[in-house]
PDB file of N, CA and C in Angstrom:
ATOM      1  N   UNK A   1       0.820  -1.186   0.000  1.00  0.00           N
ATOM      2  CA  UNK A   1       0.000   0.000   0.000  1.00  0.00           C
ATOM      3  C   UNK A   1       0.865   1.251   0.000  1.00  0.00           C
ATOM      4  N   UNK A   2       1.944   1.489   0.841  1.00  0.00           N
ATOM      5  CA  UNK A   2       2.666   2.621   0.682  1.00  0.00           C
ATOM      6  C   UNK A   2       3.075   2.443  -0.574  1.00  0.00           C
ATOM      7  N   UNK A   3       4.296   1.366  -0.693  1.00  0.00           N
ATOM      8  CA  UNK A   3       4.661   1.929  -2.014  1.00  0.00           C
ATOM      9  C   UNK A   3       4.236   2.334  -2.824  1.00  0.00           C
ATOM     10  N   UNK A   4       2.485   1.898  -3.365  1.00  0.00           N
ATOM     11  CA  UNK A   4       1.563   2.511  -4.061  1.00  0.00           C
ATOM     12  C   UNK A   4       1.378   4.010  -4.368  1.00  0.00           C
ATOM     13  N   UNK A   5       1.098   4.074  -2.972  1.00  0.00           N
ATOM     14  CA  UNK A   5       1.069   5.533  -2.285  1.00  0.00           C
ATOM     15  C   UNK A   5       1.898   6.461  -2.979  1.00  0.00           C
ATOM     16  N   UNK A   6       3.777   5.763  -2.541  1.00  0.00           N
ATOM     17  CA  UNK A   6       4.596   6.443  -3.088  1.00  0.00           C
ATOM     18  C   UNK A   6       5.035   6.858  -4.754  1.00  0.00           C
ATOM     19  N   UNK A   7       4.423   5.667  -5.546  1.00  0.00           N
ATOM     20  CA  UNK A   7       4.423   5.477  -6.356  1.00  0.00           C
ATOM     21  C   UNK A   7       3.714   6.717  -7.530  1.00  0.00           C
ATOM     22  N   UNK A   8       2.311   6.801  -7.063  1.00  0.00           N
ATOM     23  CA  UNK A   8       1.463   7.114  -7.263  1.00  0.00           C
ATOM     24  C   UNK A   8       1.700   9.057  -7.260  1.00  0.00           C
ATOM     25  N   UNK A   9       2.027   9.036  -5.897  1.00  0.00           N
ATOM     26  CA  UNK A   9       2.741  10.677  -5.908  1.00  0.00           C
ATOM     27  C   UNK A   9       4.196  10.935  -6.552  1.00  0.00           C
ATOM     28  N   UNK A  10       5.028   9.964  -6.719  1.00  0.00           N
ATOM     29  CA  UNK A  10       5.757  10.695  -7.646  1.00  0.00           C
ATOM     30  C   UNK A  10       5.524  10.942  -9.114  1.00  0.00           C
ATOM     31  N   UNK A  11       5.069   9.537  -9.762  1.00  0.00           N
ATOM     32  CA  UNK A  11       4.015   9.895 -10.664  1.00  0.00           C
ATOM     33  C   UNK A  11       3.347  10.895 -10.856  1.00  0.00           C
ATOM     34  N   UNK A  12       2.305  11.641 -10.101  1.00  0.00           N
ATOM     35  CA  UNK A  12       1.867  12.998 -10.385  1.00  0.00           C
ATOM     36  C   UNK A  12       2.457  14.167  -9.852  1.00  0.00           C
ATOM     37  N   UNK A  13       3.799  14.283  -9.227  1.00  0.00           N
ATOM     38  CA  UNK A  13       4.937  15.100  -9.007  1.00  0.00           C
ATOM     39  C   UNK A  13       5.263  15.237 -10.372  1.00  0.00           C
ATOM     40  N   UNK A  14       5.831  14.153 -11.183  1.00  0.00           N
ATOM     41  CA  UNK A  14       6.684  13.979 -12.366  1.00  0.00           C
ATOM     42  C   UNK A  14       5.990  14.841 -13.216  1.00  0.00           C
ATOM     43  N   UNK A  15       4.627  14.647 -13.256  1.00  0.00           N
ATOM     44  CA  UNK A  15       3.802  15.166 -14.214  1.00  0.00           C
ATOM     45  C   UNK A  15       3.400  16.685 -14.470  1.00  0.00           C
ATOM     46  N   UNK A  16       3.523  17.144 -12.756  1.00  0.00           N
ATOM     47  CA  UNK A  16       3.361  18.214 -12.460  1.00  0.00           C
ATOM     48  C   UNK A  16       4.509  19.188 -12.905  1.00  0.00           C
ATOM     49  N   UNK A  17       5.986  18.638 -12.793  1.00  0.00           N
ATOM     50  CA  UNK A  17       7.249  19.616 -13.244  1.00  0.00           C
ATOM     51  C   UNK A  17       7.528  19.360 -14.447  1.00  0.00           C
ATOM     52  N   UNK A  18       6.841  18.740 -14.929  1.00  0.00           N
ATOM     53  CA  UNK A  18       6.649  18.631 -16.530  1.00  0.00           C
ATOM     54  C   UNK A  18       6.227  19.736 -17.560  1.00  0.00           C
ATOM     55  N   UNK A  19       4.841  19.713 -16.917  1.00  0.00           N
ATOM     56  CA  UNK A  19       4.120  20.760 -17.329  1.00  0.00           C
ATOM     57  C   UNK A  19       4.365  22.199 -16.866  1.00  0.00           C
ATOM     58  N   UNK A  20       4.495  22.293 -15.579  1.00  0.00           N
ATOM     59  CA  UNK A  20       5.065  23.570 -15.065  1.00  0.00           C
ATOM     60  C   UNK A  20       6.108  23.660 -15.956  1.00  0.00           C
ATOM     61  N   UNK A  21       7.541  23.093 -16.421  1.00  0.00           N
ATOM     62  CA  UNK A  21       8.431  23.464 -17.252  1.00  0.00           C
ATOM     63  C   UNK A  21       7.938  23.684 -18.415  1.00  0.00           C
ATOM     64  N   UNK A  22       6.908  23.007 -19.065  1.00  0.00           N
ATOM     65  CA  UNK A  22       6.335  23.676 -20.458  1.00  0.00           C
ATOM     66  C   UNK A  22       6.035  25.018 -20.428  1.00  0.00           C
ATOM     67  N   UNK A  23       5.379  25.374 -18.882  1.00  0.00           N
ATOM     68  CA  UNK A  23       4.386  26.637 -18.866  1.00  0.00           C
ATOM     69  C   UNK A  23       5.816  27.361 -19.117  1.00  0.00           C
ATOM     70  N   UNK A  24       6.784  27.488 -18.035  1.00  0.00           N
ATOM     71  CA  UNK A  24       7.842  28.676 -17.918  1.00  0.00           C
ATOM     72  C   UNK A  24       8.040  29.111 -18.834  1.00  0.00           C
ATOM     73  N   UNK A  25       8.625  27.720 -19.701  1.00  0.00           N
ATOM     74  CA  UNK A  25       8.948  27.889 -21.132  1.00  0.00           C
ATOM     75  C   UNK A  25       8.760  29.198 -21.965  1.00  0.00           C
ATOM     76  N   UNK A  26       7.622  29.129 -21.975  1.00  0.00           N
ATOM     77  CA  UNK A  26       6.348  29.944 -23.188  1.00  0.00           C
ATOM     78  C   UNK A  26       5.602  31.091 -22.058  1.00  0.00           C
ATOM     79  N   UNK A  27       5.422  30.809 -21.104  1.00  0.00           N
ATOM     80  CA  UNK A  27       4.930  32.251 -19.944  1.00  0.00           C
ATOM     81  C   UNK A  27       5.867  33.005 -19.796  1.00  0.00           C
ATOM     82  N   UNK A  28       7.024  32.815 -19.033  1.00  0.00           N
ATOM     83  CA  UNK A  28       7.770  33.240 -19.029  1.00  0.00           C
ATOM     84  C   UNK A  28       8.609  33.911 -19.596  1.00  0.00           C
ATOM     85  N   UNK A  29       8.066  34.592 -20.953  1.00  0.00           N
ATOM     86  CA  UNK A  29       8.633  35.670 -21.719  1.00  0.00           C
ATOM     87  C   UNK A  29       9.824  34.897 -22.670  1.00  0.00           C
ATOM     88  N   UNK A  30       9.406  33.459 -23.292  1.00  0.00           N
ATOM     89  CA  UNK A  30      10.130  33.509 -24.660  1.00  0.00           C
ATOM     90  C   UNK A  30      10.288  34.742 -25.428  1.00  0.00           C
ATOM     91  N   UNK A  31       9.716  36.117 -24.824  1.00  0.00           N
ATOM     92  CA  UNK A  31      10.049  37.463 -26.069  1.00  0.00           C
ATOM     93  C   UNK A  31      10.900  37.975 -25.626  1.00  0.00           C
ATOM     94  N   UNK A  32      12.320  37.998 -24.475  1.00  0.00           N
ATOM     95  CA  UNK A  32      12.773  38.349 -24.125  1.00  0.00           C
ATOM     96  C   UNK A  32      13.710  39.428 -25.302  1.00  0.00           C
ATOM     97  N   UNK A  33      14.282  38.354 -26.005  1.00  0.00           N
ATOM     98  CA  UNK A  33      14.924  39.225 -26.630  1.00  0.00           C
ATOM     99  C   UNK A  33      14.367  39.861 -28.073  1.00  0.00           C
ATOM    100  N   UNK A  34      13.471  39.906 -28.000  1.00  0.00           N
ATOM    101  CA  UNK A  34      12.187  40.783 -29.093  1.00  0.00           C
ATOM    102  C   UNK A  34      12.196  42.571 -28.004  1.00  0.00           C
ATOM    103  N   UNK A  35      12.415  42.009 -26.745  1.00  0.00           N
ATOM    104  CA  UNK A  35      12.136  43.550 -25.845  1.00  0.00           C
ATOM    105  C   UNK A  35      13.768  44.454 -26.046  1.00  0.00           C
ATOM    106  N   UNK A  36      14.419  43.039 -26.175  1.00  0.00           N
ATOM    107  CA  UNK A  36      15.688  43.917 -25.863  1.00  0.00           C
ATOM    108  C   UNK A  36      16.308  44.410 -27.305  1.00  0.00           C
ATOM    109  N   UNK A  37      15.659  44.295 -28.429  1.00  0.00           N
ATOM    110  CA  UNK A  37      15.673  44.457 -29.790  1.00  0.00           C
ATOM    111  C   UNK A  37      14.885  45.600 -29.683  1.00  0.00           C
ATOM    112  N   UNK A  38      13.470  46.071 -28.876  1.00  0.00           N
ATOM    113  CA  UNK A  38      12.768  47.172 -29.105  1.00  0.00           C
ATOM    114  C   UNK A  38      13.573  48.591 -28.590  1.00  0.00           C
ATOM    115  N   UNK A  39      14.370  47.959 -27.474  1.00  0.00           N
ATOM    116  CA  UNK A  39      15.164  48.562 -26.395  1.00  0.00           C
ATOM    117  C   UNK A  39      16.061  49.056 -27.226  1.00  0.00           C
ATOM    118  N   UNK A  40      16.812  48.491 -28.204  1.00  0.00           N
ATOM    119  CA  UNK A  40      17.973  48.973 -28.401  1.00  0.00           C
ATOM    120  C   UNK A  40      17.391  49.856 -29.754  1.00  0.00           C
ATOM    121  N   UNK A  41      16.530  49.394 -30.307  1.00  0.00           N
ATOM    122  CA  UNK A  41      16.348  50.266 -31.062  1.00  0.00           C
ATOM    123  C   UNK A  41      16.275  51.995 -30.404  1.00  0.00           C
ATOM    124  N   UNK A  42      15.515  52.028 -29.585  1.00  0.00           N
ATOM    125  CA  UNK A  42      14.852  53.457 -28.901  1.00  0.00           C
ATOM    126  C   UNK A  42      16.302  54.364 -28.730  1.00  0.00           C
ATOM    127  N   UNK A  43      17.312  52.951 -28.221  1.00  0.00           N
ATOM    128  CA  UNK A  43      18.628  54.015 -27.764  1.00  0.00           C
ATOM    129  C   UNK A  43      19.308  54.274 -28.811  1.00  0.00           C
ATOM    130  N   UNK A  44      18.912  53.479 -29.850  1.00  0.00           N
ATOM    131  CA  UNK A  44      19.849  54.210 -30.627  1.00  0.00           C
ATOM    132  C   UNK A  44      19.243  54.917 -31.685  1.00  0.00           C
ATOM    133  N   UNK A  45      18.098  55.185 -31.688  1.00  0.00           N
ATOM    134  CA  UNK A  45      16.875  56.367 -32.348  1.00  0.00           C
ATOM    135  C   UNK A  45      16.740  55.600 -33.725  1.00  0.00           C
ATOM    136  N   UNK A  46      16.910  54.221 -34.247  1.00  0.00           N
ATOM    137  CA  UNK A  46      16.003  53.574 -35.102  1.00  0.00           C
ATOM    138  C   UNK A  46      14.817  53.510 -34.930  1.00  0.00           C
ATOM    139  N   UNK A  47      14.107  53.755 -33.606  1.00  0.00           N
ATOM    140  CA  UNK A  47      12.491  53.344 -33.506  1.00  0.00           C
ATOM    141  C   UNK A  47      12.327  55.126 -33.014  1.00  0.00           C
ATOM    142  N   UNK A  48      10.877  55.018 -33.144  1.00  0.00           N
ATOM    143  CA  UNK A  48      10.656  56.479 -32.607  1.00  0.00           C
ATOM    144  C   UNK A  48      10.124  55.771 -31.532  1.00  0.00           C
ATOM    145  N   UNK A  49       9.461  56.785 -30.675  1.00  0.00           N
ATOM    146  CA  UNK A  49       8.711  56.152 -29.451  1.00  0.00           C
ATOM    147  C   UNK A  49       7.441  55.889 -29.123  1.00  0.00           C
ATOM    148  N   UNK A  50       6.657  56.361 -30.801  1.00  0.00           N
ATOM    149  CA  UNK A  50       5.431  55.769 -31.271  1.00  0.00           C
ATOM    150  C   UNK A  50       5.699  54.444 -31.614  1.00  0.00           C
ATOM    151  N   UNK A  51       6.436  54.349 -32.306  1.00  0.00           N
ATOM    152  CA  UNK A  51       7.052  53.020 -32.705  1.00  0.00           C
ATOM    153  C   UNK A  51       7.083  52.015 -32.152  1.00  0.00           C
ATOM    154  N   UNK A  52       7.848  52.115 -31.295  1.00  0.00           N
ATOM    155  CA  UNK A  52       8.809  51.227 -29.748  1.00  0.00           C
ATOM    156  C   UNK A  52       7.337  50.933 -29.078  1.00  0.00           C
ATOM    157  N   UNK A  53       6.021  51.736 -28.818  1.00  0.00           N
ATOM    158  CA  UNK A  53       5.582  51.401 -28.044  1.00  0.00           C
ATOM    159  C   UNK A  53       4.271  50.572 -28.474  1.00  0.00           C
ATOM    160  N   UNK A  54       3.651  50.830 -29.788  1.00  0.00           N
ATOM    161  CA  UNK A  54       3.253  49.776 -30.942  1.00  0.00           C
ATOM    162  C   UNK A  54       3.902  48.433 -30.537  1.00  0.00           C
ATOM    163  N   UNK A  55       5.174  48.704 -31.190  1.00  0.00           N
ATOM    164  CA  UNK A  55       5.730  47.332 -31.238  1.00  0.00           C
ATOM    165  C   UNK A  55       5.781  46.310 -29.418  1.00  0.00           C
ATOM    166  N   UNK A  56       5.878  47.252 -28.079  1.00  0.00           N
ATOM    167  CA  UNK A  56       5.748  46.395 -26.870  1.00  0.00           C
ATOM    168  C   UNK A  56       4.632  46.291 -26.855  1.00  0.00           C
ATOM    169  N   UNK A  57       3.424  46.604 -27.005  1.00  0.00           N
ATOM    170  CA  UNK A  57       1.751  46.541 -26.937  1.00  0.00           C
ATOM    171  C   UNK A  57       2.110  45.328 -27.752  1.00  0.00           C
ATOM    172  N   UNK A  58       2.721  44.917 -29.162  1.00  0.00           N
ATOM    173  CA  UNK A  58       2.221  44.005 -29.741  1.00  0.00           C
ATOM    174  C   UNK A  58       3.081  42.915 -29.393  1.00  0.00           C
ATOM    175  N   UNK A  59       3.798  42.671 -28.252  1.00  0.00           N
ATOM    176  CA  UNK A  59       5.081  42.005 -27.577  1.00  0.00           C
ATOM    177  C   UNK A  59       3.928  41.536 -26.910  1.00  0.00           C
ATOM    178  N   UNK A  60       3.410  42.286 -26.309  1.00  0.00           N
ATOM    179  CA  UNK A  60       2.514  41.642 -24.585  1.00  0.00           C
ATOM    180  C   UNK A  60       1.639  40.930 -25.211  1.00  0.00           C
ATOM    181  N   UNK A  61       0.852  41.410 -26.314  1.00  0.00           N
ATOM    182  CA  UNK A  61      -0.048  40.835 -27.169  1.00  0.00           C
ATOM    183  C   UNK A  61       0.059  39.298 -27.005  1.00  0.00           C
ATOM    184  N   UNK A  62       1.609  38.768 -27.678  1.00  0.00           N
ATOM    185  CA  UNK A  62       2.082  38.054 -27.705  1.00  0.00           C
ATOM    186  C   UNK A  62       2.506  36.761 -26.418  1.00  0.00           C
ATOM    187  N   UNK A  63       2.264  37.450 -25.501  1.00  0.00           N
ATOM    188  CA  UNK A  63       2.810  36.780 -24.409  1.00  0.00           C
ATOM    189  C   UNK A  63       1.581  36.476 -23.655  1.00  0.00           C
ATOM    190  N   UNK A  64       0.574  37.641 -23.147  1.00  0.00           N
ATOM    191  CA  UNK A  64      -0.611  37.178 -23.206  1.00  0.00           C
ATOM    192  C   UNK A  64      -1.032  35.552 -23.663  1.00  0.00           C
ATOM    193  N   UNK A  65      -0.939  35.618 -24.865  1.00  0.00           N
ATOM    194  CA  UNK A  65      -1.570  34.585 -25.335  1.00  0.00           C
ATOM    195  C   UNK A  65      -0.489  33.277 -25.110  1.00  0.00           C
ATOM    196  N   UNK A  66       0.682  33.434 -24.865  1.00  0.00           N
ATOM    197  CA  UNK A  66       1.414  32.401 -24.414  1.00  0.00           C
ATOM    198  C   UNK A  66       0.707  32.263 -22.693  1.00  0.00           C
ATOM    199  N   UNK A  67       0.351  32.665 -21.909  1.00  0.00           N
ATOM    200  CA  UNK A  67      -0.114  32.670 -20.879  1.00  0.00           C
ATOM    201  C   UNK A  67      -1.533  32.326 -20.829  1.00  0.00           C
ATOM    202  N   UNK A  68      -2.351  32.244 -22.019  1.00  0.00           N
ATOM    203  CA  UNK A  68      -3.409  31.770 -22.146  1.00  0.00           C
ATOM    204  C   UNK A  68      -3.131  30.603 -22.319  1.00  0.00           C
ATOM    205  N   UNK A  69      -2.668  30.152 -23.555  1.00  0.00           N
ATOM    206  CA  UNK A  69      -2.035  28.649 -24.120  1.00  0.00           C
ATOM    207  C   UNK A  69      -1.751  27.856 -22.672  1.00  0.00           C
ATOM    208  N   UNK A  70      -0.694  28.450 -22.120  1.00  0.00           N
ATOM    209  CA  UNK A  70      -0.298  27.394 -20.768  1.00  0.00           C
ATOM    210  C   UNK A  70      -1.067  27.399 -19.497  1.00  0.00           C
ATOM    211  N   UNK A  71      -2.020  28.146 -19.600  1.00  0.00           N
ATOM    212  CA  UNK A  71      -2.428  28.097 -18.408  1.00  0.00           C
ATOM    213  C   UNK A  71      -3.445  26.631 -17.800  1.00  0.00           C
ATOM    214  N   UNK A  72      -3.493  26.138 -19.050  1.00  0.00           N
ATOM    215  CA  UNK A  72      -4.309  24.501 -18.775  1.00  0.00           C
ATOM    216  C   UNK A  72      -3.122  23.745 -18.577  1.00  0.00           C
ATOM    217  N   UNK A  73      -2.025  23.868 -18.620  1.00  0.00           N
ATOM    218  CA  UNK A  73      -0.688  22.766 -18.505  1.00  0.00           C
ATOM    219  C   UNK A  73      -0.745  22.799 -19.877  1.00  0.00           C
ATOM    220  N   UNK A  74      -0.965  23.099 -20.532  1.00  0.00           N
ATOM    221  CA  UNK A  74      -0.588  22.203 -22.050  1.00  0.00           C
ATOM    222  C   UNK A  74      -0.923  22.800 -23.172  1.00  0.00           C
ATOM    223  N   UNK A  75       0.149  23.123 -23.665  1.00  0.00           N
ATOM    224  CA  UNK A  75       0.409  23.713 -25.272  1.00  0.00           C
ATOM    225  C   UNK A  75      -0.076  22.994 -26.435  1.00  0.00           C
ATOM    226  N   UNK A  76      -0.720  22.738 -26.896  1.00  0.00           N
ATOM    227  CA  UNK A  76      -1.023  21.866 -27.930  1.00  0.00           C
ATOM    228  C   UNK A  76      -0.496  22.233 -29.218  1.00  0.00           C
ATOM    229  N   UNK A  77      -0.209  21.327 -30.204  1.00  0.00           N
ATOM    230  CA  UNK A  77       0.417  22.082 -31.372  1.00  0.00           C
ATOM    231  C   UNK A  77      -0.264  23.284 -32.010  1.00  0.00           C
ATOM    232  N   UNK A  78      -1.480  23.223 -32.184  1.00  0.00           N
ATOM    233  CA  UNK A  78      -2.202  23.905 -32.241  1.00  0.00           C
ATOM    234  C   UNK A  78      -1.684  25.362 -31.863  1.00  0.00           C
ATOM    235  N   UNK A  79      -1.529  25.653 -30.661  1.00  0.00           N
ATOM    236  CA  UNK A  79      -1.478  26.850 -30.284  1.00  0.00           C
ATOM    237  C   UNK A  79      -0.100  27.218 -30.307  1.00  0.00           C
ATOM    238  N   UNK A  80       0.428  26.057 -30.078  1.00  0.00           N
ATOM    239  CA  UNK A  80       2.317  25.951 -30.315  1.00  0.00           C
ATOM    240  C   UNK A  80       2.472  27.184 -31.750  1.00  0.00           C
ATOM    241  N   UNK A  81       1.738  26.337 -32.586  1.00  0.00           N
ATOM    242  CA  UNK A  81       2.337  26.969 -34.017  1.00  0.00           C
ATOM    243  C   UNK A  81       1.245  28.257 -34.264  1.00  0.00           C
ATOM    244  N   UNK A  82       0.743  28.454 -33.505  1.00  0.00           N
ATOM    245  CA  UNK A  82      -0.153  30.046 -33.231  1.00  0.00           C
ATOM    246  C   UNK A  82       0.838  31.110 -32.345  1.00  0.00           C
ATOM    247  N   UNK A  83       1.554  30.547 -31.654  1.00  0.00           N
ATOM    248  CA  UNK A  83       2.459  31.459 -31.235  1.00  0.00           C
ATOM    249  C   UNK A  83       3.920  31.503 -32.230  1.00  0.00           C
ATOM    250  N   UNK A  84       3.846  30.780 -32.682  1.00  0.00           N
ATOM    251  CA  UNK A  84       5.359  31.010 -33.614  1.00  0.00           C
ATOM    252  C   UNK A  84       5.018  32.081 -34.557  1.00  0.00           C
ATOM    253  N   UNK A  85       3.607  31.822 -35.156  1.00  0.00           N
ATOM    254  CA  UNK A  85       3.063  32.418 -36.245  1.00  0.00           C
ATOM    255  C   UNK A  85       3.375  33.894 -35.532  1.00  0.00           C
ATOM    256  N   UNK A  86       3.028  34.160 -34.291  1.00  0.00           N
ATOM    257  CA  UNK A  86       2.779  35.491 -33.814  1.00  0.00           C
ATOM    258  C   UNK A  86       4.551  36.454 -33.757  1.00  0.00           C
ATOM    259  N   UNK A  87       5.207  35.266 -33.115  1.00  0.00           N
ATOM    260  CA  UNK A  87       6.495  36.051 -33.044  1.00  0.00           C
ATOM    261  C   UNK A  87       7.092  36.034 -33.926  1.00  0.00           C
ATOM    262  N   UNK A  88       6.840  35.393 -35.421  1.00  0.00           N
ATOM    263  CA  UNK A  88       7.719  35.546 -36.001  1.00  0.00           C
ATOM    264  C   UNK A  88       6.923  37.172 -37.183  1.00  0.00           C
ATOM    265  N   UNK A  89       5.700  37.173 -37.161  1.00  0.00           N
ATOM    266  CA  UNK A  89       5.366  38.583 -37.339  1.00  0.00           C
ATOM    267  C   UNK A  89       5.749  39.495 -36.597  1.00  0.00           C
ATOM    268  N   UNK A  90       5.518  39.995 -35.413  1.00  0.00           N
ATOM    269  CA  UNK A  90       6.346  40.868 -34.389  1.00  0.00           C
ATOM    270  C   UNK A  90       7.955  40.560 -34.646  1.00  0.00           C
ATOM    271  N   UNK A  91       8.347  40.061 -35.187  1.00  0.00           N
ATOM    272  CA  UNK A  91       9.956  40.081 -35.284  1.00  0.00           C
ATOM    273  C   UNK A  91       9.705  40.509 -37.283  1.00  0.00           C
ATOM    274  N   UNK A  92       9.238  40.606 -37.801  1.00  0.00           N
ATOM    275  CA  UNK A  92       9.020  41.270 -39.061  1.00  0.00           C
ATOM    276  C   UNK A  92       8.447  42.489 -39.061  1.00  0.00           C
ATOM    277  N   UNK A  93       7.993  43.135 -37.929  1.00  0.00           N
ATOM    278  CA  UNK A  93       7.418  44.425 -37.868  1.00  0.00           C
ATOM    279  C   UNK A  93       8.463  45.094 -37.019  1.00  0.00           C
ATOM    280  N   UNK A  94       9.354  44.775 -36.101  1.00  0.00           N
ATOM    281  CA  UNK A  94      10.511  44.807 -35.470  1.00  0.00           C
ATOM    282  C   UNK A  94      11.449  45.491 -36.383  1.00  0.00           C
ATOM    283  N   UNK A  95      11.892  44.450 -37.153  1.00  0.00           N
ATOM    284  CA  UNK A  95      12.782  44.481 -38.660  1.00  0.00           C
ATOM    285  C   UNK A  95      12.477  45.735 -39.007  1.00  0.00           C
ATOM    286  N   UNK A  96      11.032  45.949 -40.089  1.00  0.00           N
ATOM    287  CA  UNK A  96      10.676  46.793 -40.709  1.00  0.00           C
ATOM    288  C   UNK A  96      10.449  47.974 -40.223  1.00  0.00           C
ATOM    289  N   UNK A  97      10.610  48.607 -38.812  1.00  0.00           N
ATOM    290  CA  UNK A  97       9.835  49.953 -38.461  1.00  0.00           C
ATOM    291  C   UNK A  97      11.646  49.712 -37.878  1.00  0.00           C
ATOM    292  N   UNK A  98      12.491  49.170 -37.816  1.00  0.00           N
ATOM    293  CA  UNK A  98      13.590  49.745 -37.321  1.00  0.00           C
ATOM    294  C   UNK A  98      14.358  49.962 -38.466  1.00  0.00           C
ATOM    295  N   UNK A  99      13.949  49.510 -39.695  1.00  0.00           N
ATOM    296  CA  UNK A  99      14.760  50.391 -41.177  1.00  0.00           C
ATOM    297  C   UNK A  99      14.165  51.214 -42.308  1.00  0.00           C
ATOM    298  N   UNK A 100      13.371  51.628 -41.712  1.00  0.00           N
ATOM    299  CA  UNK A 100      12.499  52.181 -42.530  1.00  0.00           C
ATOM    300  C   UNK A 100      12.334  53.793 -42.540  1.00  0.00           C
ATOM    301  N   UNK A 101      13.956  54.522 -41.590  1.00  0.00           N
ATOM    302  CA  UNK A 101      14.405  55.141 -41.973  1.00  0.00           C
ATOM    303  C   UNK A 101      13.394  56.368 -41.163  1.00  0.00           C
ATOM    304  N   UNK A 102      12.646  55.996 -40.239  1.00  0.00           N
ATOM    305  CA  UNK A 102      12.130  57.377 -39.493  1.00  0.00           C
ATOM    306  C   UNK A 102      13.146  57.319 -37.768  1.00  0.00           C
ATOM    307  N   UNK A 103      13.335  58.387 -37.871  1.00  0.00           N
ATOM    308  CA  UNK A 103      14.121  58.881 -36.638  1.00  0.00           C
ATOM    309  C   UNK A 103      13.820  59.579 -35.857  1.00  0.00           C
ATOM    310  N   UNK A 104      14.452  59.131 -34.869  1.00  0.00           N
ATOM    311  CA  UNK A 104      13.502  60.057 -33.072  1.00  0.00           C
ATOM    312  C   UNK A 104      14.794  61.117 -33.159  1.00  0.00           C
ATOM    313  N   UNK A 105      13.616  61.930 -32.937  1.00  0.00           N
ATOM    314  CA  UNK A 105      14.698  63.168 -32.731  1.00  0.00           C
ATOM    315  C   UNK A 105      14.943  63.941 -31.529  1.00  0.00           C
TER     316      UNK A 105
END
């Protein structure tokens, strides 16, 4: 019976830091360095600060919905490839409003 017991709870321990590591994953600001790309733009006056702040509204956007996705434990491909879809647009609007040649003055 214990061992059962024991059995049984590490089993849903295992399961539990499983999923918690999926959540971090993807909650935890996979956009990290999408911010520090908005960041450097501002300092170095590629983005204006209409710009910069478009583009973090559409960062959180982004993360948001990674925080929706994980908040059941579980990413499904589904939403997996709904968030790629997302950052890899925000990293093309990133690109484009940081060469596109308007400057903070």
């Amino acid at each position: 019976m214990k061992t059962k017991f024991l059995l049984l709870s590490l089993i849903m321990t295992g399961t539990f830091f499983i999923a918690n590591a999926q959540r971090s994953r993807y909650a935890a600001g996979i956009n990290h360095h999408e911010r520090l790309r908005i960041a450097q733009g501002v300092r170095s006056g590629s983005l204006t600060h209409a710009e910069a702040a478009r583009l973090r509204f559409a960062n959180a956007r982004v993360n948001r919905y990674e925080r929706l996705a994980a908040r059941d434990g579980v990413i499904t491909p589904h939403e997996r490839r709904r968030i790629r879809m997302q950052e890899r647009r925000l990293n093309r609007q990133i690109f484009i409003q940081k060469h596109d040649f308007q400057r903070r003055r």
